[in-house]
PDB file of N, CA and C in Angstrom:
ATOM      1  N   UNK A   1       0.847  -1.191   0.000  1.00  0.00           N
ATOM      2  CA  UNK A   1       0.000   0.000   0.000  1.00  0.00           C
ATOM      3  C   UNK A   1       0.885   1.244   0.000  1.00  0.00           C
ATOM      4  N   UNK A   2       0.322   2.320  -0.647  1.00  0.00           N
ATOM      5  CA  UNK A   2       1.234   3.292  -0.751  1.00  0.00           C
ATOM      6  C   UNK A   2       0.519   4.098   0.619  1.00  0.00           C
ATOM      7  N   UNK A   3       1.147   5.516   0.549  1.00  0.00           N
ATOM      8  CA  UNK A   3       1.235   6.253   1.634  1.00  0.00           C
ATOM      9  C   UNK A   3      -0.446   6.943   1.590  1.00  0.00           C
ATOM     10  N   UNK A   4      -0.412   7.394   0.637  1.00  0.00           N
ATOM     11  CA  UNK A   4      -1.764   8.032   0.818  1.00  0.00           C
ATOM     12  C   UNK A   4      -2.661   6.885   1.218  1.00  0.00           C
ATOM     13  N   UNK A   5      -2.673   5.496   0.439  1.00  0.00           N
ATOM     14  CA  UNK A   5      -3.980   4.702   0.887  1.00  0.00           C
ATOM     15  C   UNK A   5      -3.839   4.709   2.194  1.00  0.00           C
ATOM     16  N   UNK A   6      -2.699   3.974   3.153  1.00  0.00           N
ATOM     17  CA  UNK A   6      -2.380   4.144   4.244  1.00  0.00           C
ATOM     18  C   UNK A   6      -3.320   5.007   5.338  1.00  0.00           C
ATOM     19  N   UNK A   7      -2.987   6.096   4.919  1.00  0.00           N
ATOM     20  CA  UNK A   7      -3.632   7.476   5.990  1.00  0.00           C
ATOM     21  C   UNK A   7      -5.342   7.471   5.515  1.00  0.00           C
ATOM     22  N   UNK A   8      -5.512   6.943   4.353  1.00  0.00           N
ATOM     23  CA  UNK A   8      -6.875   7.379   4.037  1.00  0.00           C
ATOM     24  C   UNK A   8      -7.679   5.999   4.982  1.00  0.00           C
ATOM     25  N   UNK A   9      -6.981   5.049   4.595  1.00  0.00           N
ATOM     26  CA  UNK A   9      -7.622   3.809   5.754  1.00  0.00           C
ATOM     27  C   UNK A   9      -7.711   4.035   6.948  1.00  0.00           C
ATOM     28  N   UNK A  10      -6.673   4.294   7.417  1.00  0.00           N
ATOM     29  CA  UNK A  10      -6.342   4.402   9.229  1.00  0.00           C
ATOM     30  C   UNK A  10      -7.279   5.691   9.352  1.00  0.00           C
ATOM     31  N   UNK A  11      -7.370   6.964   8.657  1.00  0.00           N
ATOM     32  CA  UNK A  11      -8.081   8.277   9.073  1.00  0.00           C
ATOM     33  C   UNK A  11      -9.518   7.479   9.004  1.00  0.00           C
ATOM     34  N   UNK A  12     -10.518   6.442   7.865  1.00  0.00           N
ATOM     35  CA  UNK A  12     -11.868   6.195   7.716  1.00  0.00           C
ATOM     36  C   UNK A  12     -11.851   5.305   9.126  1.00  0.00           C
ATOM     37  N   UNK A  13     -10.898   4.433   9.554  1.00  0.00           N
ATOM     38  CA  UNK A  13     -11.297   3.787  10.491  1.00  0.00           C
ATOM     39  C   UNK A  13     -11.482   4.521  11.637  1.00  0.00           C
ATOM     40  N   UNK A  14     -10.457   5.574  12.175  1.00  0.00           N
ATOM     41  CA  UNK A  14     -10.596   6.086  13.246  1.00  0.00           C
ATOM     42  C   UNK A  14     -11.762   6.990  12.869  1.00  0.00           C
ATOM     43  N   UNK A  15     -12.839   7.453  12.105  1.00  0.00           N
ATOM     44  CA  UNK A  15     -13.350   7.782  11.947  1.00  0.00           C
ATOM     45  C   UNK A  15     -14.746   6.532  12.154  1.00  0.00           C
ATOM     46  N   UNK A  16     -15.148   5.956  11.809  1.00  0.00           N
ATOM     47  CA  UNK A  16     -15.610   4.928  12.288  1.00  0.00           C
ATOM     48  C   UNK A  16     -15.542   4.283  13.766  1.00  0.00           C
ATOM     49  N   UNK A  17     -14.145   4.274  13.963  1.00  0.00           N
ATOM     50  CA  UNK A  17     -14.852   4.092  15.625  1.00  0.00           C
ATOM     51  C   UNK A  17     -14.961   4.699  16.651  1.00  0.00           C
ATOM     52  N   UNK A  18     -14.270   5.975  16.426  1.00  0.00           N
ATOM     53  CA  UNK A  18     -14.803   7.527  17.127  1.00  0.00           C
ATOM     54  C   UNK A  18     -16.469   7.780  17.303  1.00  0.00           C
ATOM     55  N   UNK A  19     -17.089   7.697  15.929  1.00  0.00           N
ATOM     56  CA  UNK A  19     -18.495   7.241  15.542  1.00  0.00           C
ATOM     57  C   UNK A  19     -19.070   6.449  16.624  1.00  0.00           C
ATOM     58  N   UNK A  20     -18.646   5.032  16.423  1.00  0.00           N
ATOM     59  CA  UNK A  20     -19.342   4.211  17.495  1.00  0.00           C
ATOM     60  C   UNK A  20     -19.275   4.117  18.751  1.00  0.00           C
ATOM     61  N   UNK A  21     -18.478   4.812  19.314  1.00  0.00           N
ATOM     62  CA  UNK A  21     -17.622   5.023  20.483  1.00  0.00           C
ATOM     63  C   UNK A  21     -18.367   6.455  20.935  1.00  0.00           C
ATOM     64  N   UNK A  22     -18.968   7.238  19.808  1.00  0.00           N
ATOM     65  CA  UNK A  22     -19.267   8.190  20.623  1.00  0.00           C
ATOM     66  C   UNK A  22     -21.215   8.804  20.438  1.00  0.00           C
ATOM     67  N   UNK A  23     -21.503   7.793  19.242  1.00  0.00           N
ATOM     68  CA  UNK A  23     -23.237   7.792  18.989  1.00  0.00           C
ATOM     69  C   UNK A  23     -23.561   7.005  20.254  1.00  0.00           C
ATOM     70  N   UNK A  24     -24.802   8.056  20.662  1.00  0.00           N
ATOM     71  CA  UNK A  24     -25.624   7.159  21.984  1.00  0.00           C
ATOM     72  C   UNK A  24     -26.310   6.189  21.856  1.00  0.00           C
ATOM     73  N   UNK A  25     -26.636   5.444  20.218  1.00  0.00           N
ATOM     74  CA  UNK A  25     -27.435   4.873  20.115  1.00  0.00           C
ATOM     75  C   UNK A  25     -26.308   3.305  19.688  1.00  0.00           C
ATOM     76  N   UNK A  26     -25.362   3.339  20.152  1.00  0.00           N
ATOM     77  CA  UNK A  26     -24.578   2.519  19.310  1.00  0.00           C
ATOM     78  C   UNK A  26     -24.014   1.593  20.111  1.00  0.00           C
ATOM     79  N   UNK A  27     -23.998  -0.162  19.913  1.00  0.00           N
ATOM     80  CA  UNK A  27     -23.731  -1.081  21.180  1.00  0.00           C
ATOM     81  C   UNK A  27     -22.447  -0.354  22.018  1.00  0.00           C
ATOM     82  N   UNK A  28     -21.656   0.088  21.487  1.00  0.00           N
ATOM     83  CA  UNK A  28     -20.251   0.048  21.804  1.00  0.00           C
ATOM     84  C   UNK A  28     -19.917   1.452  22.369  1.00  0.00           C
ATOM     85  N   UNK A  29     -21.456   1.577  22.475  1.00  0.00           N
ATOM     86  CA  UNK A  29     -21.054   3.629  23.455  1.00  0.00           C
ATOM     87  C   UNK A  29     -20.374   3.825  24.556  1.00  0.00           C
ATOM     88  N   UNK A  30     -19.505   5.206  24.688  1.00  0.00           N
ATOM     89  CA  UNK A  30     -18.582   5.199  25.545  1.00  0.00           C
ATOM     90  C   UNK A  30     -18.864   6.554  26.177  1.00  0.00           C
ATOM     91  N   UNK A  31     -18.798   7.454  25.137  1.00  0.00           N
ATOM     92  CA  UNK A  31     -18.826   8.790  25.735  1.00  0.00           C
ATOM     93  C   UNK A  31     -19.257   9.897  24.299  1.00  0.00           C
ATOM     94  N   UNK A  32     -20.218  10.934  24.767  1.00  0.00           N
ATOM     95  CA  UNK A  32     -20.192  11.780  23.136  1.00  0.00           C
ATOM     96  C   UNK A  32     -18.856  12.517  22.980  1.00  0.00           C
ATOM     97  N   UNK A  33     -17.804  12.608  24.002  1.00  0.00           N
ATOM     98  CA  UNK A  33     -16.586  13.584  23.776  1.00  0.00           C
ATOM     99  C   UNK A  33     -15.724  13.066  22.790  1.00  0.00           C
ATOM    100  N   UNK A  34     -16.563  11.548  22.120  1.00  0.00           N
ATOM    101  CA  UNK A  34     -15.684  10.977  21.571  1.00  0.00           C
ATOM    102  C   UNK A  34     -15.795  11.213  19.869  1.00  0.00           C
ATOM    103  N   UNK A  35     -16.676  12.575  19.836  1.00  0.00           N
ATOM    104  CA  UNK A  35     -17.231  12.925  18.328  1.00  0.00           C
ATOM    105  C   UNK A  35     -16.825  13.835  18.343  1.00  0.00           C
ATOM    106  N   UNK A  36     -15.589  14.545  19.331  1.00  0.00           N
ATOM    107  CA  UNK A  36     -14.564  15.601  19.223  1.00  0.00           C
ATOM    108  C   UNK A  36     -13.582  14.740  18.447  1.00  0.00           C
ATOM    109  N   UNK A  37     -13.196  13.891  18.425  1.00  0.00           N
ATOM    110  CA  UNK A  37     -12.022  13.226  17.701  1.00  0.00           C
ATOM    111  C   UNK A  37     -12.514  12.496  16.541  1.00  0.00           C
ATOM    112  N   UNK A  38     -13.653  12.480  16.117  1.00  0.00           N
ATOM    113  CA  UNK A  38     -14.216  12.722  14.946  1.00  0.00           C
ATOM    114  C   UNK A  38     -14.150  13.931  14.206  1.00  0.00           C
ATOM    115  N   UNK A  39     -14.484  14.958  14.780  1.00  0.00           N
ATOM    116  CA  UNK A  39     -14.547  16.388  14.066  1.00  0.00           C
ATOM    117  C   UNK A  39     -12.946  16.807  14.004  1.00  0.00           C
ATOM    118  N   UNK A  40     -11.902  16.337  15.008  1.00  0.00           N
ATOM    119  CA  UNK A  40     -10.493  16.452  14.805  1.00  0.00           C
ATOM    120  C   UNK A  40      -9.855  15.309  13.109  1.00  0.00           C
ATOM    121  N   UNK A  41     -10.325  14.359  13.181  1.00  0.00           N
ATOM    122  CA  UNK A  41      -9.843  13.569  11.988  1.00  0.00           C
ATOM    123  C   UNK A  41     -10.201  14.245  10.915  1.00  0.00           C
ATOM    124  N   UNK A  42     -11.639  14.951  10.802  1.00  0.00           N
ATOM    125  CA  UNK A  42     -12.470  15.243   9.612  1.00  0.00           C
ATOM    126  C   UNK A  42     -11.401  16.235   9.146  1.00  0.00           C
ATOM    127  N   UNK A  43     -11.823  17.262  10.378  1.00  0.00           N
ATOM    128  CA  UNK A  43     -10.677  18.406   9.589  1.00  0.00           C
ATOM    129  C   UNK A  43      -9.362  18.152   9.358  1.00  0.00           C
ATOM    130  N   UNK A  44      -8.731  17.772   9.934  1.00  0.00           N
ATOM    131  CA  UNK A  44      -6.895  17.272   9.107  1.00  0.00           C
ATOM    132  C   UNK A  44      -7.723  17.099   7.573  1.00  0.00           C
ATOM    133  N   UNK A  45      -8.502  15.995   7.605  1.00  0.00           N
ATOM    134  CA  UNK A  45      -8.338  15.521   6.223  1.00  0.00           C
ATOM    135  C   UNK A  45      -8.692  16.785   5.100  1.00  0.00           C
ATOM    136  N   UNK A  46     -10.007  18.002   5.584  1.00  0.00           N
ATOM    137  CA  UNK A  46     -10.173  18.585   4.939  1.00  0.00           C
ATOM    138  C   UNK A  46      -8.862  19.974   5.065  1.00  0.00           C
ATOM    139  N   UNK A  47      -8.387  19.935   5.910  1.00  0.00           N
ATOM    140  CA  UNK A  47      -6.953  21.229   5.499  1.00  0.00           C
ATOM    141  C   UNK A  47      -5.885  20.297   4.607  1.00  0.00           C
ATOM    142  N   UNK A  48      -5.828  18.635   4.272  1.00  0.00           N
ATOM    143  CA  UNK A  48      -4.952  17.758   3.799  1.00  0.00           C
ATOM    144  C   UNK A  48      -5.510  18.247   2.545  1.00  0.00           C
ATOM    145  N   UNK A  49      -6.697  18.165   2.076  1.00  0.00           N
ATOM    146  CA  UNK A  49      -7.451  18.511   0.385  1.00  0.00           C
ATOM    147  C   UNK A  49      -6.880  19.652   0.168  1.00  0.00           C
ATOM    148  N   UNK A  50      -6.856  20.957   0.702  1.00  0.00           N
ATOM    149  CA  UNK A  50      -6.438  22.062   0.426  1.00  0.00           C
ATOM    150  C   UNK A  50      -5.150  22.346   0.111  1.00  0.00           C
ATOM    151  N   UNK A  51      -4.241  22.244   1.170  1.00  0.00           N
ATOM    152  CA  UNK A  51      -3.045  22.268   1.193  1.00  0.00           C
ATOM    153  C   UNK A  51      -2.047  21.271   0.504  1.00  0.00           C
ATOM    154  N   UNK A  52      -2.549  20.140   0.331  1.00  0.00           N
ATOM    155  CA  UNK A  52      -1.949  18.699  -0.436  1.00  0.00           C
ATOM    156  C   UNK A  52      -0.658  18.516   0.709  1.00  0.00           C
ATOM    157  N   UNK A  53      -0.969  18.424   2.043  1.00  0.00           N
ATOM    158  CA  UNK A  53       0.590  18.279   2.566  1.00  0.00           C
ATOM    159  C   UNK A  53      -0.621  17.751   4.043  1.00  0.00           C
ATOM    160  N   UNK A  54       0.134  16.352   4.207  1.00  0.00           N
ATOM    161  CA  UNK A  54      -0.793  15.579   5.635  1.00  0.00           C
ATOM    162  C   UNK A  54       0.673  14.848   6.336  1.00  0.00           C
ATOM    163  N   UNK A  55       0.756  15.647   7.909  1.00  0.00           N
ATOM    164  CA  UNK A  55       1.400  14.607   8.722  1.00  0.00           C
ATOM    165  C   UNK A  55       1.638  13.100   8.783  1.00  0.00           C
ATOM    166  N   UNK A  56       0.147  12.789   8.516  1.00  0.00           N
ATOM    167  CA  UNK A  56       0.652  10.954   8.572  1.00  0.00           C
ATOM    168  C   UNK A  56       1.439  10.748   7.561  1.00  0.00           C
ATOM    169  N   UNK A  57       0.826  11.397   6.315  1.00  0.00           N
ATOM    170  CA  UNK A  57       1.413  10.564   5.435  1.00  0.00           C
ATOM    171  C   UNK A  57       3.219  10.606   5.071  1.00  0.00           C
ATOM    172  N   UNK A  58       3.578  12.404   5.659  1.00  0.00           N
ATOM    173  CA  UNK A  58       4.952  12.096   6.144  1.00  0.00           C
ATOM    174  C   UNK A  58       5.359  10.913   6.929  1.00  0.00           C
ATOM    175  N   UNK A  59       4.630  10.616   8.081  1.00  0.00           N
ATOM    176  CA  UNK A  59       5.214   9.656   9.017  1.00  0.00           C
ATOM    177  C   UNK A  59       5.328   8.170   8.634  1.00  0.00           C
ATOM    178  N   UNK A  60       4.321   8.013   7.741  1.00  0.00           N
ATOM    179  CA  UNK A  60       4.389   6.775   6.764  1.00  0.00           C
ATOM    180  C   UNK A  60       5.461   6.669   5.913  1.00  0.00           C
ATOM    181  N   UNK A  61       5.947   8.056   5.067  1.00  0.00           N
ATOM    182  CA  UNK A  61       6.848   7.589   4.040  1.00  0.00           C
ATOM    183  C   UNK A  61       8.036   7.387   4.856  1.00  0.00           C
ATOM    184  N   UNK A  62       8.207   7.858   6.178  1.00  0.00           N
ATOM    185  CA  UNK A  62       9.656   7.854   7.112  1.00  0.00           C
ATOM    186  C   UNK A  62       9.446   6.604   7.933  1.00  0.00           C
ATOM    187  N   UNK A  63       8.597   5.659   7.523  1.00  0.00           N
ATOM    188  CA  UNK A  63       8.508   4.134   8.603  1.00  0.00           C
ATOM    189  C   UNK A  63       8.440   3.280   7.096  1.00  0.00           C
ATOM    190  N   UNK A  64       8.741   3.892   5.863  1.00  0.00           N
ATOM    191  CA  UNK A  64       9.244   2.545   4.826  1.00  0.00           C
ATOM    192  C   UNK A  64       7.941   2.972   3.703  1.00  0.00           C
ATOM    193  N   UNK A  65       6.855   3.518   4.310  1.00  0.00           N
ATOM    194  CA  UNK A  65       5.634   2.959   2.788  1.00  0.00           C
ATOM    195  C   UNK A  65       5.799   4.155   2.119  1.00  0.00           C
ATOM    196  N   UNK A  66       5.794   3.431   0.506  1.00  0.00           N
ATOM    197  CA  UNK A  66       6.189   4.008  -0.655  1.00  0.00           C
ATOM    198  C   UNK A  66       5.103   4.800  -0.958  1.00  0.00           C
ATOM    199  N   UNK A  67       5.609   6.337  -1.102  1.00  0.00           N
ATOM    200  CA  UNK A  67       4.769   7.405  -1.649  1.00  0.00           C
ATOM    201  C   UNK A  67       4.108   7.107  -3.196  1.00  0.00           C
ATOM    202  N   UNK A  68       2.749   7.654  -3.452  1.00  0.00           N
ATOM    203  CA  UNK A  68       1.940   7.058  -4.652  1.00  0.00           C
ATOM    204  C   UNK A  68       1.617   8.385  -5.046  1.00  0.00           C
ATOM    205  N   UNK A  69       0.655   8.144  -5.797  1.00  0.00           N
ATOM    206  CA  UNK A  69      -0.422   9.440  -6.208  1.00  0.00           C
ATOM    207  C   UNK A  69      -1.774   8.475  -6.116  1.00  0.00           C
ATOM    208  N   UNK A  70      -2.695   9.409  -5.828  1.00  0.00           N
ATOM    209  CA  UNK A  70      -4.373   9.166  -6.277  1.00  0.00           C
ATOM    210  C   UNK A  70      -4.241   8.520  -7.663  1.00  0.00           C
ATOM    211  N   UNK A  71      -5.055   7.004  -7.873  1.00  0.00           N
ATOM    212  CA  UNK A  71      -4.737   6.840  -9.194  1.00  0.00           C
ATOM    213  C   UNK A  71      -6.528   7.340  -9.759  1.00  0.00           C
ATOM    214  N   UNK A  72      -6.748   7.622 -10.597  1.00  0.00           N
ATOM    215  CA  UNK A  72      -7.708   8.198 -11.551  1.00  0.00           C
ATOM    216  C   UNK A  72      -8.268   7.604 -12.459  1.00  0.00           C
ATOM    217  N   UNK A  73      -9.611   7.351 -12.609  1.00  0.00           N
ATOM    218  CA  UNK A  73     -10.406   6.219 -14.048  1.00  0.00           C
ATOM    219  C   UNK A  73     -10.029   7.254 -15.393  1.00  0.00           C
ATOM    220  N   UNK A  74      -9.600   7.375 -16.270  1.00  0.00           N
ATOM    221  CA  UNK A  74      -9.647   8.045 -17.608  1.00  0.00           C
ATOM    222  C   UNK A  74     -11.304   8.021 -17.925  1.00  0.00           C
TER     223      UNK A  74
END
């Protein structure tokens, strides 16, 4: 996996279980403070769209995984 898939997986998951971890209606509820670290993932990713420059994915290419690009359907 390259670097971007990397961060885009690990960011949907922690996004996902921030979610369940922090909806009241959800087996696995913990606390709603936990849809602050939902709204913290969201935005990285949306200043990552803007700027084209994301921490993880530095920290990924410096622990070995090979930098990619978005690949695109023609």
């Amino acid at each position: 996996m390259t670097s971007w898939q990397i961060t885009r997986t690990v960011g949907g998951t922690f996004i996902l279980l921030s979610l369940a971890l922090g909806a009241p209606g959800s087996p696995i509820f913990h606390s709603v403070n936990w849809l602050w670290f939902t709204a913290f993932v969201g935005a990285n990713f949306l200043q990552s769209g803007f700027s084209k420059w994301c921490l993880m994915e530095v920290i990924m290419r410096k622990l070995g995984a090979r930098p990619g690009e978005c690949q695109t359907q023609p």
